[in-house]
C-alpha atoms as a PDB file:
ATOM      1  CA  UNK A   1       1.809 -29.858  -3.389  1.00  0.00           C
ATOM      2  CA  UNK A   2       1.641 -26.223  -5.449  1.00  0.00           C
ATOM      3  CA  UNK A   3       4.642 -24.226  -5.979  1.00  0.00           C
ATOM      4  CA  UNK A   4       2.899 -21.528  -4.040  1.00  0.00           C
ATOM      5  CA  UNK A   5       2.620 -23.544  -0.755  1.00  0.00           C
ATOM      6  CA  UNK A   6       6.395 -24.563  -0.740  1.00  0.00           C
ATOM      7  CA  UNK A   7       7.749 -21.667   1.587  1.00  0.00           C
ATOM      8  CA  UNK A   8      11.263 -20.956   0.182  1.00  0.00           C
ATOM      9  CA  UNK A   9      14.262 -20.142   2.432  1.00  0.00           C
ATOM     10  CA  UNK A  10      14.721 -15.906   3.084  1.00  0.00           C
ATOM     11  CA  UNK A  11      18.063 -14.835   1.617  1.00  0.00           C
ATOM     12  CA  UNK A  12      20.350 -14.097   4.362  1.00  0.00           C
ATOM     13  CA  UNK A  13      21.561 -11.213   3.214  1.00  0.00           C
ATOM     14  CA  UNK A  14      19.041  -9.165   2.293  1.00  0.00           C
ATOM     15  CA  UNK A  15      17.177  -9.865   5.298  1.00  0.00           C
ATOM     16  CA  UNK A  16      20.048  -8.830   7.235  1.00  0.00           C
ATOM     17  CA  UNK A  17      20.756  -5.294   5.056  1.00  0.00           C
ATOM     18  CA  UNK A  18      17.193  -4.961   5.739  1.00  0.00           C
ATOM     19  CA  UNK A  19      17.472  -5.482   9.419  1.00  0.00           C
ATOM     20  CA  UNK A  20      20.464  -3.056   9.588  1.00  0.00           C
ATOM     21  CA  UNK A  21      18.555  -0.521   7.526  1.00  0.00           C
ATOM     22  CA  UNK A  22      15.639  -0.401  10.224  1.00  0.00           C
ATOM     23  CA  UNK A  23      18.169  -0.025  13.438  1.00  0.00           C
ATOM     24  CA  UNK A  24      20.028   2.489  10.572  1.00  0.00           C
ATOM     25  CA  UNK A  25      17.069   4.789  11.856  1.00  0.00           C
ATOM     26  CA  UNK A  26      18.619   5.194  15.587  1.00  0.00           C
ATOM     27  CA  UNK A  27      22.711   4.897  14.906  1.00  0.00           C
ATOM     28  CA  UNK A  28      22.620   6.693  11.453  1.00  0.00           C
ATOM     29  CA  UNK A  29      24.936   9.217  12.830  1.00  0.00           C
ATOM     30  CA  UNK A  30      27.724   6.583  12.916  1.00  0.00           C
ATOM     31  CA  UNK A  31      27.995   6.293   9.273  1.00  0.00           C
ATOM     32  CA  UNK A  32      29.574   2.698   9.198  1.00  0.00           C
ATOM     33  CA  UNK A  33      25.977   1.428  10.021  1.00  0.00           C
ATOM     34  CA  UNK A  34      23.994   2.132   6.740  1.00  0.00           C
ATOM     35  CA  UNK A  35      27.066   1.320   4.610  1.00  0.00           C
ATOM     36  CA  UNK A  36      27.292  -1.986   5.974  1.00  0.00           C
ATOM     37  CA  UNK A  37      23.786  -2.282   5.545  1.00  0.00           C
ATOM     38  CA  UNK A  38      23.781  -1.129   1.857  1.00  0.00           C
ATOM     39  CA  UNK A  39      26.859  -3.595   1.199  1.00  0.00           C
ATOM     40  CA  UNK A  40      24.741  -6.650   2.999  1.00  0.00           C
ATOM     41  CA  UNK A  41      21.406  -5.504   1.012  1.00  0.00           C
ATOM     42  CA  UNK A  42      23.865  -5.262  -2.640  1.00  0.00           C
ATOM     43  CA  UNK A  43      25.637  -8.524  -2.400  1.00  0.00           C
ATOM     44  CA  UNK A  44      22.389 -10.225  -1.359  1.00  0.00           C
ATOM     45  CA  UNK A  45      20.423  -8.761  -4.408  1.00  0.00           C
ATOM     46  CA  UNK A  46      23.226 -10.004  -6.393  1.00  0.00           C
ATOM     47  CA  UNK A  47      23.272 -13.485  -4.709  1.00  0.00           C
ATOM     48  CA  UNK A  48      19.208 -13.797  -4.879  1.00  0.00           C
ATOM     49  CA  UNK A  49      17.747 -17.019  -6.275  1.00  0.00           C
ATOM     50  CA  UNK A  50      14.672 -16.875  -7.509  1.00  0.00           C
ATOM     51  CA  UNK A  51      13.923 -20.055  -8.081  1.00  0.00           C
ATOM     52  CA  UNK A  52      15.955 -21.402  -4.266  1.00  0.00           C
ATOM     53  CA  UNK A  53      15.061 -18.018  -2.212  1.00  0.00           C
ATOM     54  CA  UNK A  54      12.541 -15.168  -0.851  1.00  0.00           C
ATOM     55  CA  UNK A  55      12.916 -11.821   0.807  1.00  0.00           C
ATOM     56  CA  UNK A  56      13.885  -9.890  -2.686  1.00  0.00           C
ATOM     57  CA  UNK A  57      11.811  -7.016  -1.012  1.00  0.00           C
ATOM     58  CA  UNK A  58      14.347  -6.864   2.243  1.00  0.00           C
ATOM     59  CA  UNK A  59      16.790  -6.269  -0.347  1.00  0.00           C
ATOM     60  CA  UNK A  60      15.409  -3.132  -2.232  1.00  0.00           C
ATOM     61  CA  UNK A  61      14.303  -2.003   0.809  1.00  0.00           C
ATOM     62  CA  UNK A  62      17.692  -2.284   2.286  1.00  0.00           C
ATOM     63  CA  UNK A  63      18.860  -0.499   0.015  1.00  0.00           C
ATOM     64  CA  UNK A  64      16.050   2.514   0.133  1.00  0.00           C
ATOM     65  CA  UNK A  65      16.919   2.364   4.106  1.00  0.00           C
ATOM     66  CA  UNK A  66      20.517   2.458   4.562  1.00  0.00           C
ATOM     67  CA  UNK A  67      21.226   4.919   1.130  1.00  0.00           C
ATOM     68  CA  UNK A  68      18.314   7.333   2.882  1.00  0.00           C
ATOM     69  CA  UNK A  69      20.056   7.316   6.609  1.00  0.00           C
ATOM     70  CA  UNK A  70      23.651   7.626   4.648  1.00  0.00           C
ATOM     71  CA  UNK A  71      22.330  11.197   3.677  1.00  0.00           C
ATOM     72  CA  UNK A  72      20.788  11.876   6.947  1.00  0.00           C
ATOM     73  CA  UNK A  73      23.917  10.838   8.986  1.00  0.00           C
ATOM     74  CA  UNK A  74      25.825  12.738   6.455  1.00  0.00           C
ATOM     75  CA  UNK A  75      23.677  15.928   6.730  1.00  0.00           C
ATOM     76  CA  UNK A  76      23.888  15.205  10.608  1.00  0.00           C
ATOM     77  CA  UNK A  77      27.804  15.145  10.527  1.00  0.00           C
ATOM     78  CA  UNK A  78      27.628  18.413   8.799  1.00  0.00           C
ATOM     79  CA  UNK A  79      28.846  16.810   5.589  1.00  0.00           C
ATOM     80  CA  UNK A  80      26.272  18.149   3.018  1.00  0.00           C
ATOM     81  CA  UNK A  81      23.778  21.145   3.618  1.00  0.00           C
END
């Protein structure tokens, strides 16, 4: 069997930064939301495995996501602009 067919295990926490960062999009206004998902998407990027893991991409995207819908619930709350 090739390296490439052995389907690796997602990393938990990116894919669940990544998850928070999409439902980020409705709640952003509640600002706890896309911090939690930036912490989840952070400490999973920092916990990723190349070699054991997949799902790098939910992680940067996480992080794109929930820093994005920080500034719009911030700008939403009246706290910049």
């Amino acid at each position: 069997m090739t390296k490439n067919s052995v389907k690796l295990p997602r990393n938990g926490f990116c894919k669940w930064g990544f998850i928070v960062g999409i439902i980020s999009v409705f709640f952003s206004i509640f600002l706890f939301i896309p911090f939690l998902g930036l912490i989840l998407s952070i400490i999973g990027l920092g916990k990723y495995d190349p070699q054991n893991e997949s799902g790098r991409w939910m992680g940067i995207t996480g992080i794109i996501l929930n820093t994005l819908y920080i500034f719009a619930g911030m700008y939403a709350n009246g706290m910049i602009g």
